[in-house]
N, C-alpha and C. Protein backbone atom coordinates (compact mmCIF):
# COMPACT_ATOMS: atom_id res chain seq x y z
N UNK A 1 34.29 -42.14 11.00
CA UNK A 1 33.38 -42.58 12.05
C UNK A 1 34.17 -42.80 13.33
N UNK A 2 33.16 -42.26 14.48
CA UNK A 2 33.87 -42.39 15.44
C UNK A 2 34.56 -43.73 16.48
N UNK A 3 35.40 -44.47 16.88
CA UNK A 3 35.33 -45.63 17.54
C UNK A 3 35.12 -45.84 18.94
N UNK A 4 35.26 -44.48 19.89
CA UNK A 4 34.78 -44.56 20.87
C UNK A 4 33.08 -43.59 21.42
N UNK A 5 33.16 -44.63 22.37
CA UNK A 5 31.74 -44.59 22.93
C UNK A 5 30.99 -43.68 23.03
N UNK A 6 31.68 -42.55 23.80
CA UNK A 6 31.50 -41.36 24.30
C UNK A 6 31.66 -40.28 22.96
N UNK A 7 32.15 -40.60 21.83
CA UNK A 7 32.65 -39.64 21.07
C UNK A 7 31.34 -39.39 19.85
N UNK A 8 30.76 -41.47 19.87
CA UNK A 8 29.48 -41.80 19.21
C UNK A 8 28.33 -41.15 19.78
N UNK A 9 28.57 -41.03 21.01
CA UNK A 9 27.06 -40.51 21.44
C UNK A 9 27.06 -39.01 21.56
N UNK A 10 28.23 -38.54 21.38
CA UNK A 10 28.66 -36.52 21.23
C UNK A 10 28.02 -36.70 19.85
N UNK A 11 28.60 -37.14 19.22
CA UNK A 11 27.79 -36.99 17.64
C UNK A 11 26.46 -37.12 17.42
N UNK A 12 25.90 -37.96 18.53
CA UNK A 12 24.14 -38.37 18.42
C UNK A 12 23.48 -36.67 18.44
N UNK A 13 24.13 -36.60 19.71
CA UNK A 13 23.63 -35.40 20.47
C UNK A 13 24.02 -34.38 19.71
N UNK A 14 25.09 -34.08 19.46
CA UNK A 14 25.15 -32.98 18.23
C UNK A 14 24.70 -32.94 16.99
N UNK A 15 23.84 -33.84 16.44
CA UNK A 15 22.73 -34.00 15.45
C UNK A 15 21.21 -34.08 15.55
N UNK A 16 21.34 -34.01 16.91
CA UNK A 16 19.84 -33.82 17.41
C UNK A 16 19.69 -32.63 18.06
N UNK A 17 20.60 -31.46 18.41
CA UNK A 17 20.76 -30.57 18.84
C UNK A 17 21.13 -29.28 17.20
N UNK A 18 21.78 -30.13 16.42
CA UNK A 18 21.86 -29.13 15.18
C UNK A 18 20.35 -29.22 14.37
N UNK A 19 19.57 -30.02 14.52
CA UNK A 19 18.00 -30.05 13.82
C UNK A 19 17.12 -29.25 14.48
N UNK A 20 17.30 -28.96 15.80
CA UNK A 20 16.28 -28.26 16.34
C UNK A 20 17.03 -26.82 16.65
N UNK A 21 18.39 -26.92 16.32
CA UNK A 21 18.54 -25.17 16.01
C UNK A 21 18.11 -24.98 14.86
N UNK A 22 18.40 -25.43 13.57
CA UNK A 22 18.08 -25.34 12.49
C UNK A 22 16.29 -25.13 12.46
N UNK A 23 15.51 -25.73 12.97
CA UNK A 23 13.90 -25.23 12.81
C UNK A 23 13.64 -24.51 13.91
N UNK A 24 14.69 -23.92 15.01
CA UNK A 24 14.11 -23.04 15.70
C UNK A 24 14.74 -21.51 14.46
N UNK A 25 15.89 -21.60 14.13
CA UNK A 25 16.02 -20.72 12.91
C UNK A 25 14.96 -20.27 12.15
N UNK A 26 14.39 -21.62 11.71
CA UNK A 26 13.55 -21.29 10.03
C UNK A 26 12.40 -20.55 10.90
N UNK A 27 11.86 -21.29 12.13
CA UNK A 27 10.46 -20.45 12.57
C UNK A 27 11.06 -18.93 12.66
N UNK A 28 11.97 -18.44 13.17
CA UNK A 28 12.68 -16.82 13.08
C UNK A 28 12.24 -16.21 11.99
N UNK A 29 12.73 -17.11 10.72
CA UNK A 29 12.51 -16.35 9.39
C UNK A 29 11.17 -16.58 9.11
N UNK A 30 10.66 -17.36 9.22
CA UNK A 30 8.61 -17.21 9.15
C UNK A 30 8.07 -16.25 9.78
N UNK A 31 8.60 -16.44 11.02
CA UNK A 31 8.03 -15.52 11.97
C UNK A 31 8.21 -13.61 11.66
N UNK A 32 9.75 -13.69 10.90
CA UNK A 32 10.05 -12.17 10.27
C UNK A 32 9.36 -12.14 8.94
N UNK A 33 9.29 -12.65 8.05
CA UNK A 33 8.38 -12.79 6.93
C UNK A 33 6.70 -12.87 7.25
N UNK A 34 6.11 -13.36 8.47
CA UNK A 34 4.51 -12.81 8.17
C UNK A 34 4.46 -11.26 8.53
N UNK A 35 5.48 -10.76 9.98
CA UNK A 35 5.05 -9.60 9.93
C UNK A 35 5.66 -8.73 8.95
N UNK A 36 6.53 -8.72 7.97
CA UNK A 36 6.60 -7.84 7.02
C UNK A 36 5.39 -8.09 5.68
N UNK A 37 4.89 -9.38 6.10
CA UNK A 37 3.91 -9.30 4.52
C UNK A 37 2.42 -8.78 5.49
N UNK A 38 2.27 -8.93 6.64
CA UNK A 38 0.89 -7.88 7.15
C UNK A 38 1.68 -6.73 6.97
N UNK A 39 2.24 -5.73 7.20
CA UNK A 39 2.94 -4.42 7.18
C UNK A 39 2.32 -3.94 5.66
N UNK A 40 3.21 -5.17 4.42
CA UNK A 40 2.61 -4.82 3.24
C UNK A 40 1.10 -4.64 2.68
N UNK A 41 0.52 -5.67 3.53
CA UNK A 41 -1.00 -5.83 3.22
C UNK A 41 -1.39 -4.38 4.12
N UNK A 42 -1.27 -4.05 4.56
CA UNK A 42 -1.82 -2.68 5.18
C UNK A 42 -2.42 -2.83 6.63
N UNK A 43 -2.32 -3.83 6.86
CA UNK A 43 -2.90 -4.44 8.52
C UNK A 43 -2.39 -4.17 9.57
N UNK A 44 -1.94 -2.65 9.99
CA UNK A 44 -1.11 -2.25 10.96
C UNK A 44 -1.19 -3.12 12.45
N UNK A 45 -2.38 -3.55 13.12
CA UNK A 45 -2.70 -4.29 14.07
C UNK A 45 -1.89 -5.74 13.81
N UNK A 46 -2.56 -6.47 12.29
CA UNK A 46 -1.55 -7.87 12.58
C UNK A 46 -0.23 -7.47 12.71
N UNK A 47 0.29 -6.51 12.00
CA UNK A 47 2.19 -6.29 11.80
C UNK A 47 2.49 -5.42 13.10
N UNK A 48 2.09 -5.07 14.06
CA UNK A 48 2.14 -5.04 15.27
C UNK A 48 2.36 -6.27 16.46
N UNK A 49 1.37 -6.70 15.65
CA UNK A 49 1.56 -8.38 16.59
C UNK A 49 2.13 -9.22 16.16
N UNK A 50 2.58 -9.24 15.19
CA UNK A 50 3.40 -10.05 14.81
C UNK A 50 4.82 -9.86 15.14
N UNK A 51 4.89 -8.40 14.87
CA UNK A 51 6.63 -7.72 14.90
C UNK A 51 6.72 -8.25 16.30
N UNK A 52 5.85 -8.01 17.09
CA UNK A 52 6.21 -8.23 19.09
C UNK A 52 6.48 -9.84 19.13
N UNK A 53 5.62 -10.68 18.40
CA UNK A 53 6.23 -12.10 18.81
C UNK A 53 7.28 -12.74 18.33
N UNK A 54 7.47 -11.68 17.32
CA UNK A 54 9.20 -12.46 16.32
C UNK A 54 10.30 -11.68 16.91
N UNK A 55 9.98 -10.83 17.85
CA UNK A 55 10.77 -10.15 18.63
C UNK A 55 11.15 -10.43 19.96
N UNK A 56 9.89 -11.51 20.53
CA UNK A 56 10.27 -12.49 21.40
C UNK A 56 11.03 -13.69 21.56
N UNK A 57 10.71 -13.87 19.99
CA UNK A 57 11.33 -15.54 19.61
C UNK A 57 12.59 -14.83 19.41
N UNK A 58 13.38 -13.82 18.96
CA UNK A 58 14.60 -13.29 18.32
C UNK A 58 15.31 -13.29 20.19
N UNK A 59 14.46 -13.00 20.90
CA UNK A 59 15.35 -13.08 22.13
C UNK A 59 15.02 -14.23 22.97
N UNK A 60 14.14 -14.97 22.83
CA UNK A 60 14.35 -16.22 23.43
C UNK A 60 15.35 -16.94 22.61
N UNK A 61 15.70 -17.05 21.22
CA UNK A 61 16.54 -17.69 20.78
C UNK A 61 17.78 -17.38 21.02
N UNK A 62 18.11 -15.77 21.33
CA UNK A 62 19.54 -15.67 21.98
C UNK A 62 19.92 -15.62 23.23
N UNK A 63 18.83 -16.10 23.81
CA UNK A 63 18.86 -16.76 25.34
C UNK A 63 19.32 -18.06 25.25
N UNK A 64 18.90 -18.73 24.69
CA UNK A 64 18.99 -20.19 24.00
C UNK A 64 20.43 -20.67 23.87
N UNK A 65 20.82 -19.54 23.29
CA UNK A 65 22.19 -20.00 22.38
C UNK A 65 21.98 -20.07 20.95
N UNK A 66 21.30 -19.88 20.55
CA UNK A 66 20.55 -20.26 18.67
C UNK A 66 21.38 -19.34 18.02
N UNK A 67 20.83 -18.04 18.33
CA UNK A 67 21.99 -17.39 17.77
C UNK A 67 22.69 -16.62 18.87
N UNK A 68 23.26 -15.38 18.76
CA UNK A 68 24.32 -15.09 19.07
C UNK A 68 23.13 -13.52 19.76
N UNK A 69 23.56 -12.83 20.60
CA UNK A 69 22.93 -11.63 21.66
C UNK A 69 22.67 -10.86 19.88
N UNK A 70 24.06 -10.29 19.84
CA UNK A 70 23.89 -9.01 18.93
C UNK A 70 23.16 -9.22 17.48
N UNK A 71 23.23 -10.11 17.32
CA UNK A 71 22.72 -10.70 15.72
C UNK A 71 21.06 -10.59 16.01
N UNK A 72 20.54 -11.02 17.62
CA UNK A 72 19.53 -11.02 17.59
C UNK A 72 18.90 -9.73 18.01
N UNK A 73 19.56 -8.56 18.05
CA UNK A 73 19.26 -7.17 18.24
C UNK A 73 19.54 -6.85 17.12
N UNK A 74 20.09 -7.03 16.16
CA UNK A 74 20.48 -6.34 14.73
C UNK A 74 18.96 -6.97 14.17
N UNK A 75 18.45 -8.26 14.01
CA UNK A 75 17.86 -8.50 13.33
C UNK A 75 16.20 -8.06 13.81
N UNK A 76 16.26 -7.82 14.98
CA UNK A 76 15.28 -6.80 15.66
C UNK A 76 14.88 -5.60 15.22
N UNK A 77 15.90 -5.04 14.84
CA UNK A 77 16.00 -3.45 14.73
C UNK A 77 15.68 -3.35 13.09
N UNK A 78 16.59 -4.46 12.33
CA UNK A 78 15.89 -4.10 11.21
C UNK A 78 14.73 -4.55 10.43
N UNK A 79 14.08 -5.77 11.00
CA UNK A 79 12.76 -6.13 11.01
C UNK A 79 11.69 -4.65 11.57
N UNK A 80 11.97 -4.41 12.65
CA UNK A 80 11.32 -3.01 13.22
C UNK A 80 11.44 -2.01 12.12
N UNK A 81 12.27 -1.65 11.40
CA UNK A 81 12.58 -0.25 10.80
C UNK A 81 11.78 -0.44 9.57
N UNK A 82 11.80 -1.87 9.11
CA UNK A 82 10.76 -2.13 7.76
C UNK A 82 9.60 -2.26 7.91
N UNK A 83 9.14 -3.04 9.23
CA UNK A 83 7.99 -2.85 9.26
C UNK A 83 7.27 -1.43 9.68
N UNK A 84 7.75 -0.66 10.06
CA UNK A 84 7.64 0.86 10.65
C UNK A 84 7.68 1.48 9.32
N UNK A 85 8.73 1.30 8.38
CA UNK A 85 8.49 2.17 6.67
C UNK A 85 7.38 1.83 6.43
N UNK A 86 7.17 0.18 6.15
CA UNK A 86 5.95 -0.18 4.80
C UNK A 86 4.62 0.16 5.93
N UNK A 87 4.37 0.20 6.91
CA UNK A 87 2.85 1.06 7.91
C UNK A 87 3.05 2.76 7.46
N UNK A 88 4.59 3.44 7.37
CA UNK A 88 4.14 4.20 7.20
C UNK A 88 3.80 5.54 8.58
C-alpha cells in the first residue's frame, strides 16, 4: 500500500480508469458476437448493421486508447471476413 498522497490517488484513478476499459472491452466483444450470430441467423440487413456499429466502437476505442490502432483494424477485418462468409 501506498504511503504517499499523490501515489494513493494514482491508484484511485487507475482503478477507475481500468473498470471502464475493461466494460468498454466486453461491449467490443458483444458488439462482435451479435453481428456474427445475425450473419448466422440469415439476417443480412441486421449483420450489416451491426458489423458498421462494432466497427465504430472498434475505432472509437482506438481513439480512446482502449486498445491499440492495429489490433483495432485486425479485429475489423476479421469480424468483416466472417461476417461476409456466413451471408455468403
Amino acid at each position: 500500500m501506498a504511503n504517499i498522497r499523490s501515489q494513493i490517488k494514482r491508484n484511485r484513478q487507475n482503478e477507475a480508469r481500468q473498470a471502464r476499459n475493461k466494460a468498454s472491452r466486453s461491449e467490443l466483444k458483444t458488439l462482435a458476437r451479435r453481428a456474427v450470430e445475425a450473419a448466422q441467423s440469415g439476417d443480412g440487413a441486421t449483420a450489416e448493421s451491426a458489423l458498421r456499429i462494432a466497427q465504430q466502437h472498434y475505432d472509437k476505442a482506438a481513439t480512446q486508447g482502449i486498445i491499440h490502432k492495429k489490433t483495432a483494424a485486425r479485429r475489423k477485418a476479421r469480424l468483416s471476413q466472417q461476417v461476409r462468409s456466413l451471408l455468403g
